[in-house]
Protein backbone atom coordinates (compact mmCIF):
# COMPACT_ATOMS: atom_id res chain seq x y z
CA UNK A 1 16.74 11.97 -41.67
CA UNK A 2 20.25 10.81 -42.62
CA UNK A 3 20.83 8.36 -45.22
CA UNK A 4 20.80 4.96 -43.67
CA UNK A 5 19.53 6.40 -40.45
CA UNK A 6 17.13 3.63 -38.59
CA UNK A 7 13.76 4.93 -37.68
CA UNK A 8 14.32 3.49 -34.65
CA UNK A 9 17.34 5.72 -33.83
CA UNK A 10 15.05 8.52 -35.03
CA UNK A 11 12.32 7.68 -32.44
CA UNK A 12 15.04 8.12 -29.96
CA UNK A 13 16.24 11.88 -30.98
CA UNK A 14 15.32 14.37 -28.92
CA UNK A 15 15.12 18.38 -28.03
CA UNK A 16 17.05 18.78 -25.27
CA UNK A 17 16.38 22.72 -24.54
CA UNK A 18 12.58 21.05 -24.19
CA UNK A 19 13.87 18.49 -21.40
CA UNK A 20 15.50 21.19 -19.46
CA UNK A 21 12.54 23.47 -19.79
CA UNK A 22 10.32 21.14 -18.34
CA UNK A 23 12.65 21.25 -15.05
CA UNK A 24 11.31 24.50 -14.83
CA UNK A 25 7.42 23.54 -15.27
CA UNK A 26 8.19 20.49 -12.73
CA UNK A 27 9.41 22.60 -10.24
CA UNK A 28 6.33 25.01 -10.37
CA UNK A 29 3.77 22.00 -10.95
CA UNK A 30 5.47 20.38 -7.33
CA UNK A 31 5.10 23.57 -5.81
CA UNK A 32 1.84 24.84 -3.49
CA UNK A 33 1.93 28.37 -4.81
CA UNK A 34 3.74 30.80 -7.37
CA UNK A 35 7.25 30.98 -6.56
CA UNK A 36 10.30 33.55 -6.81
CA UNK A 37 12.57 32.78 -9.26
CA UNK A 38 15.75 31.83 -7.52
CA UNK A 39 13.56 29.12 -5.55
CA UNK A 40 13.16 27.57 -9.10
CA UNK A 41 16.03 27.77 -10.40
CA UNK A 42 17.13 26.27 -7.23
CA UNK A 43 14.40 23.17 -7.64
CA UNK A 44 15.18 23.09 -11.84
CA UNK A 45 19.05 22.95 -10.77
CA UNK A 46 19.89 25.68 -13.08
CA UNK A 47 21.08 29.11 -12.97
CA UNK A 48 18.57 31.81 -11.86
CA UNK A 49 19.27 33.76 -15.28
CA UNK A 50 18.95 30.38 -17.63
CA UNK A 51 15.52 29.79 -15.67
CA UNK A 52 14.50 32.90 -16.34
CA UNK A 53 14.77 32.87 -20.10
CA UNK A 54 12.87 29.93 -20.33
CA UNK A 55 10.34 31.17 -17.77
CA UNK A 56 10.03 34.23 -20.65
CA UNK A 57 9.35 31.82 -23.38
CA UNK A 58 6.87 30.02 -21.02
CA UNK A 59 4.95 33.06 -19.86
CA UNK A 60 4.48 34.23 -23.83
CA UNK A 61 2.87 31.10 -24.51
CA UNK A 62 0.15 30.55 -21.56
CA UNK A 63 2.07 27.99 -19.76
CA UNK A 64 3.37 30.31 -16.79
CA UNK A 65 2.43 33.67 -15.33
CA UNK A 66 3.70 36.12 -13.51
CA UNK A 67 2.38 37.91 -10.30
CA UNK A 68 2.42 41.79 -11.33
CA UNK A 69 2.81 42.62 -7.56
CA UNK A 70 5.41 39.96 -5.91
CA UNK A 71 6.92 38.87 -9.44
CA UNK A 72 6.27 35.38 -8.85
CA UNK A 73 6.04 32.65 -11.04
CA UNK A 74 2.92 30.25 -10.92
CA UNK A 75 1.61 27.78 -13.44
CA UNK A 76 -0.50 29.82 -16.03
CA UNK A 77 -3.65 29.69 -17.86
CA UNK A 78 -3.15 27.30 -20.35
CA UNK A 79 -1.00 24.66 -17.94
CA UNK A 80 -4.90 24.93 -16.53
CA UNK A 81 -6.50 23.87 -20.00
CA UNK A 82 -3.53 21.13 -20.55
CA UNK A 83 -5.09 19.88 -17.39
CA UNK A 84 -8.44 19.60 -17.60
CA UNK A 85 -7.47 18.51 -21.76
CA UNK A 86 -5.85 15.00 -20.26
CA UNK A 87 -8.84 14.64 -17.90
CA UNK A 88 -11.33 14.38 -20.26
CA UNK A 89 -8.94 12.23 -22.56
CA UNK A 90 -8.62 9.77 -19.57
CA UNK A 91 -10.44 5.88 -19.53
CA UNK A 92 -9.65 4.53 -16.40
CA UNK A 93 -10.61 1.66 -18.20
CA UNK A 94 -8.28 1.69 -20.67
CA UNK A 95 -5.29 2.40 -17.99
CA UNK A 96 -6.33 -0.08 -15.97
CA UNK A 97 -6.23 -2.83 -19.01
CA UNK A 98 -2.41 -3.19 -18.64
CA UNK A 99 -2.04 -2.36 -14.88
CA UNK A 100 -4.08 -5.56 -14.11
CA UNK A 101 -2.52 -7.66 -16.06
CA UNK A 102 0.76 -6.96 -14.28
CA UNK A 103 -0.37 -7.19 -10.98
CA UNK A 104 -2.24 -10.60 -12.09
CA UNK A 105 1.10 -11.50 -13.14
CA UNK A 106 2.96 -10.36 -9.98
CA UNK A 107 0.42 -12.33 -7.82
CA UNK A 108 -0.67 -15.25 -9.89
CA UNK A 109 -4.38 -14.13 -8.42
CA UNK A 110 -7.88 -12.77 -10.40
CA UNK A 111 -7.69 -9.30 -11.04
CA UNK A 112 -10.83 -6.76 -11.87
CA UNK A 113 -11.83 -3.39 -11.79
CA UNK A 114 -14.73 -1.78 -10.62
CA UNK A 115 -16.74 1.14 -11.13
CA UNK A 116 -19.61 2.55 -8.55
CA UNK A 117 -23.25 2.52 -10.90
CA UNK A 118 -26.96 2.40 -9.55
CA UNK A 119 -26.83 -0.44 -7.84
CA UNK A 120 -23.24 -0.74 -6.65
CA UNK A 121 -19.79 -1.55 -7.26
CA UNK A 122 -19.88 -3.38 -10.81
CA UNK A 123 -16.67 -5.24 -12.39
CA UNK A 124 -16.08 -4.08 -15.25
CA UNK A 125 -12.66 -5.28 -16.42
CA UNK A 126 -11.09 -8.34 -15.35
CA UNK A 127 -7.48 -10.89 -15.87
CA UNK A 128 -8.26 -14.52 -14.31
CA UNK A 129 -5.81 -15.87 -12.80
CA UNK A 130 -3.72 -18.98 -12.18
CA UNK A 131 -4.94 -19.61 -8.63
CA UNK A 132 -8.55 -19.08 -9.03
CA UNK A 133 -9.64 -22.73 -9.68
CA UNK A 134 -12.99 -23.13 -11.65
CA UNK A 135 -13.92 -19.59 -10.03
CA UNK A 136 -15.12 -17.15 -12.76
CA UNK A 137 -15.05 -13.52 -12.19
CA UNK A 138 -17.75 -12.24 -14.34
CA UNK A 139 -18.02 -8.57 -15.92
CA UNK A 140 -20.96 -6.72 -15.11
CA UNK A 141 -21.23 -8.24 -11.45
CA UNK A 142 -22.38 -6.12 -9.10
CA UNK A 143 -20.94 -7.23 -5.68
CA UNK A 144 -22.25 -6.24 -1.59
CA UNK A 145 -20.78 -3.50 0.16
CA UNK A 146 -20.53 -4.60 3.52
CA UNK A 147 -19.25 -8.72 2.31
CA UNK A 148 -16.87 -7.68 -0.29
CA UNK A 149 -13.42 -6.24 -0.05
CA UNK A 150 -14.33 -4.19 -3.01
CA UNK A 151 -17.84 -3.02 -1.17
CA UNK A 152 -16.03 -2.34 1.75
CA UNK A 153 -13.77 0.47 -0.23
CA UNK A 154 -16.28 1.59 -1.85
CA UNK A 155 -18.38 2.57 1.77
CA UNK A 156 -14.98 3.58 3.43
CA UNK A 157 -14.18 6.55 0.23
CA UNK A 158 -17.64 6.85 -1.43
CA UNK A 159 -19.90 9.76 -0.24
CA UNK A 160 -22.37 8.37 2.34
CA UNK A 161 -25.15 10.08 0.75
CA UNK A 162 -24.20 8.12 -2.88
CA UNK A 163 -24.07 4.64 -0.80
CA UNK A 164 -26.40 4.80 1.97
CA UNK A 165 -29.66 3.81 -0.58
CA UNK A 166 -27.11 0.54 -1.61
CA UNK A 167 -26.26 0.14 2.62
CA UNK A 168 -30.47 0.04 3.16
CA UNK A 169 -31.13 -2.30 0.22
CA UNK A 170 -28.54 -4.49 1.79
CA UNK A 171 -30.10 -3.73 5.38
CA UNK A 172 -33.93 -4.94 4.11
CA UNK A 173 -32.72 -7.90 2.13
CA UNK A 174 -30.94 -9.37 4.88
CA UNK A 175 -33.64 -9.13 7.12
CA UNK A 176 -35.79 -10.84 4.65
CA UNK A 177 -32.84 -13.63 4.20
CA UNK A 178 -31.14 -14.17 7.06
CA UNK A 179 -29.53 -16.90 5.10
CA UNK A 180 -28.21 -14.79 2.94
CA UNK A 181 -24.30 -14.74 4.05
CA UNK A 182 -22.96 -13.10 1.15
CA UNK A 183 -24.62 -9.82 2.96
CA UNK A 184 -23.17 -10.13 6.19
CA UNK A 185 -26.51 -9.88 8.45
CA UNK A 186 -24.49 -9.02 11.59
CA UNK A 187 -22.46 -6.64 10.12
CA UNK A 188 -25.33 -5.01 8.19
CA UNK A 189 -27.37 -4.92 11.89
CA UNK A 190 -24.32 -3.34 14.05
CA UNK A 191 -23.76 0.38 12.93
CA UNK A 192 -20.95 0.82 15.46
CA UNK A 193 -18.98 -2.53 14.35
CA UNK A 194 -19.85 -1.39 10.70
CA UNK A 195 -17.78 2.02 11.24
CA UNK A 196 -15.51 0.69 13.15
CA UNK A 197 -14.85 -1.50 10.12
CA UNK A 198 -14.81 1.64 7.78
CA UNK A 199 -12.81 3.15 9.74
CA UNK A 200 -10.10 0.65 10.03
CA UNK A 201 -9.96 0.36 6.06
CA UNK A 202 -9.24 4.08 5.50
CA UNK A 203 -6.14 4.09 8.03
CA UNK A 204 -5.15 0.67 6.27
CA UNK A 205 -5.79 2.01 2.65
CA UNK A 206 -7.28 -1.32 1.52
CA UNK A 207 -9.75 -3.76 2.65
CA UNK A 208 -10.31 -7.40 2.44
CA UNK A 209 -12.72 -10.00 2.78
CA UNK A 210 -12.50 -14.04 3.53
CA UNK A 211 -14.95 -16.73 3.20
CA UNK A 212 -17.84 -14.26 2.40
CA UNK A 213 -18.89 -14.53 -1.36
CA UNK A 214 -17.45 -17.61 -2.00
CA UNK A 215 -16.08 -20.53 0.20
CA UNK A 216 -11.81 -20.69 0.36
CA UNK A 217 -11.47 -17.47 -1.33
CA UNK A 218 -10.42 -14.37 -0.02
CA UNK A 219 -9.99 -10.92 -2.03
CA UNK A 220 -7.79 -7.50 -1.21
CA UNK A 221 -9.11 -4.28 -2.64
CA UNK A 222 -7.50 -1.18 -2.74
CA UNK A 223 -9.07 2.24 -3.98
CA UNK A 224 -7.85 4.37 -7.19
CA UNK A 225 -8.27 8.37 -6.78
CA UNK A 226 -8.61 10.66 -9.40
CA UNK A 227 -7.25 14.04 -10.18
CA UNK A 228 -9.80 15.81 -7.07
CA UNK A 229 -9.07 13.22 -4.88
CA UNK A 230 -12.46 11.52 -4.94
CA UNK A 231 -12.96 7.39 -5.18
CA UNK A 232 -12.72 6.49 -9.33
CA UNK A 233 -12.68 2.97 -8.79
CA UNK A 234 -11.79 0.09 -6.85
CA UNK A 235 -9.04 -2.86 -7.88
CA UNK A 236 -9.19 -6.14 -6.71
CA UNK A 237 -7.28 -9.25 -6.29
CA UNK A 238 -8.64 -12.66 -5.77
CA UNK A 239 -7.44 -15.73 -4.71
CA UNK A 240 -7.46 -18.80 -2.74
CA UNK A 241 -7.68 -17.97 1.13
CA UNK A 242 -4.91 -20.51 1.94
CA UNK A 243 -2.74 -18.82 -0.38
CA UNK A 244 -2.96 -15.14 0.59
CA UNK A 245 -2.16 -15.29 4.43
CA UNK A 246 0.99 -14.27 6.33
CA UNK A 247 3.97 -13.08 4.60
CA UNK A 248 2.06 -14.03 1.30
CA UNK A 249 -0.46 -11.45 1.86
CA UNK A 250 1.99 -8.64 2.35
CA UNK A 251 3.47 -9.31 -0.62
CA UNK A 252 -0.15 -8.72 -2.04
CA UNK A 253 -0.81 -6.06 -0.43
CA UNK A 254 2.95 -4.37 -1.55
CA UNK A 255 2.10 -4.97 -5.34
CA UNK A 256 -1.93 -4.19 -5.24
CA UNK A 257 -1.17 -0.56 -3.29
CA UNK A 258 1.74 -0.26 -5.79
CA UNK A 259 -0.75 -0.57 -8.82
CA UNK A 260 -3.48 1.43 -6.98
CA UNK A 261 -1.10 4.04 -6.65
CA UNK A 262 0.01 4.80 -10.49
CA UNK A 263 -3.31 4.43 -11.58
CA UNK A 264 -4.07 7.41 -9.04
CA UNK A 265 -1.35 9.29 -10.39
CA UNK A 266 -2.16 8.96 -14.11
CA UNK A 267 -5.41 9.93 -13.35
CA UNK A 268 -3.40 13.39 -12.13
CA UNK A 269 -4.30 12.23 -8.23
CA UNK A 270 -1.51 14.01 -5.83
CA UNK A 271 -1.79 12.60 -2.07
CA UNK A 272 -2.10 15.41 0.53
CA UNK A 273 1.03 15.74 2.81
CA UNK A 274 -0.29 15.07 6.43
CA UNK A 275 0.88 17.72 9.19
């Protein structure tokens, strides 16, 4: 470092020839299969003989490889160990810490996350919000499939085998309760309006609930997807059912599917391109 130079200004420097590698490894990584080399120097916007230097470098390290019989480039063996390296090293927990306090911020609304465990969905991180009155979201709750917005994602990702045990607990318990509302008796009782309901939340991408846990609130729940596209967890917003209606609930909806989303993609989730 210079004399006089702020660390700050240091913390900014950087290696560029490492920036416009990684066009290279972005192009590949955004690619379905190995690819010739003037299709990524086309994607890296760069000469085919400046890719193809750095594609050198890449191949002697692990990162890329090259296909001794069509001499395409794919993404090599240790790009795989990279990978599965930031897997492990993930906490959805931990990423999800910051996420909901922005979208509490965004909406003004309770925020939580939760995780599937033996007996269901449980929150296990939560922001309160402004709107939420003398509500208290409490960690460690475990809340109904078919009455809660965050159930309700939970039965429209989850493997039916993982929540059908959950589904008949709810099934017998309403039965013996029929006061119970918080379980949804009806719903519980009619298979076909039950899928019909699952069904609707996976072409919507979220689900919500009104009225059903706790008088004049209502709650939006989206899913979070990690790197093999299966469920990891479930985020939530909840809020006063006056205030999340109409235009007021798309806005919700717009910010909650927005959070959902880069959570997804940190966890190294890519959405499949439908046909």
């Amino acid at each position: 470092m210079k004399k006089g130079e702020k660390d700050e200004d240091w913390s900014q420097r950087r290696i560029q020839s490492i920036e416009v590698g990684f066009k290279v490894i972005r192009a590949m990584e955004a690619a379905d299969g190995p690819m010739p080399l003037r299709d990524i120097a086309a994607a890296a916007g760069m000469p085919p003989s400046k890719a193809h230097l750095y594609l050198v470098s890449f191949i002697r390290e692990g990162l890329v490889r090259q296909d001794p019989h069509t001499g395409h480039y794919g993404l090599g063996a240790f790009a795989i160990q990279l990978g599965h390296s930031a897997i492990r090293q993930v906490d959805i927990v931990d990423l999800a810490r910051e996420e909901l306090g922005v979208l509490q911020a965004a909406t003004g609304f309770a925020t939580y996350l939760s995780l599937w465990g033996n007996r269901g969905p449980g929150i296990v991180s939560k922001v309160d919000g402004h709107r939420q009155g003398s509500l208290a979201v409490r960690l460690g709750y475990v809340l109904p499939l078919t009455a809660s917005a965050t159930g309700q994602v939970f039965l429209a990702w989850l493997d039916r085998g993982v929540t059908r045990p959950i589904l008949e607990e709810e099934r017998n318990s309403a039965r013996l309760s029929e006061e119970n509302w918080t379980l949804n008796p009806d719903l519980i009782a009619d298979t076909e309006r039950l899928e019909a309901l699952i069904k609707g939340v996976r072409e919507r991408g979220y689900a919500t609930s009104k009225n059903n846990i706790n008088a004049n609130f209502a709650a939006m729940a989206a899913p979070v997807f990690d790197h093999s596209g299966q469920i990891a967890a479930t985020v939530t917003v909840l809020g006063s059912d006056k205030s999340m209606t109409g235009t007021k609930a798309k806005a919700v909806t717009s910010v909650l599917l927005e959070t959902t989303g880069r959570l997804s993609r940190r966890l190294g989730y890519v959405p499949r391109v439908r046909a």
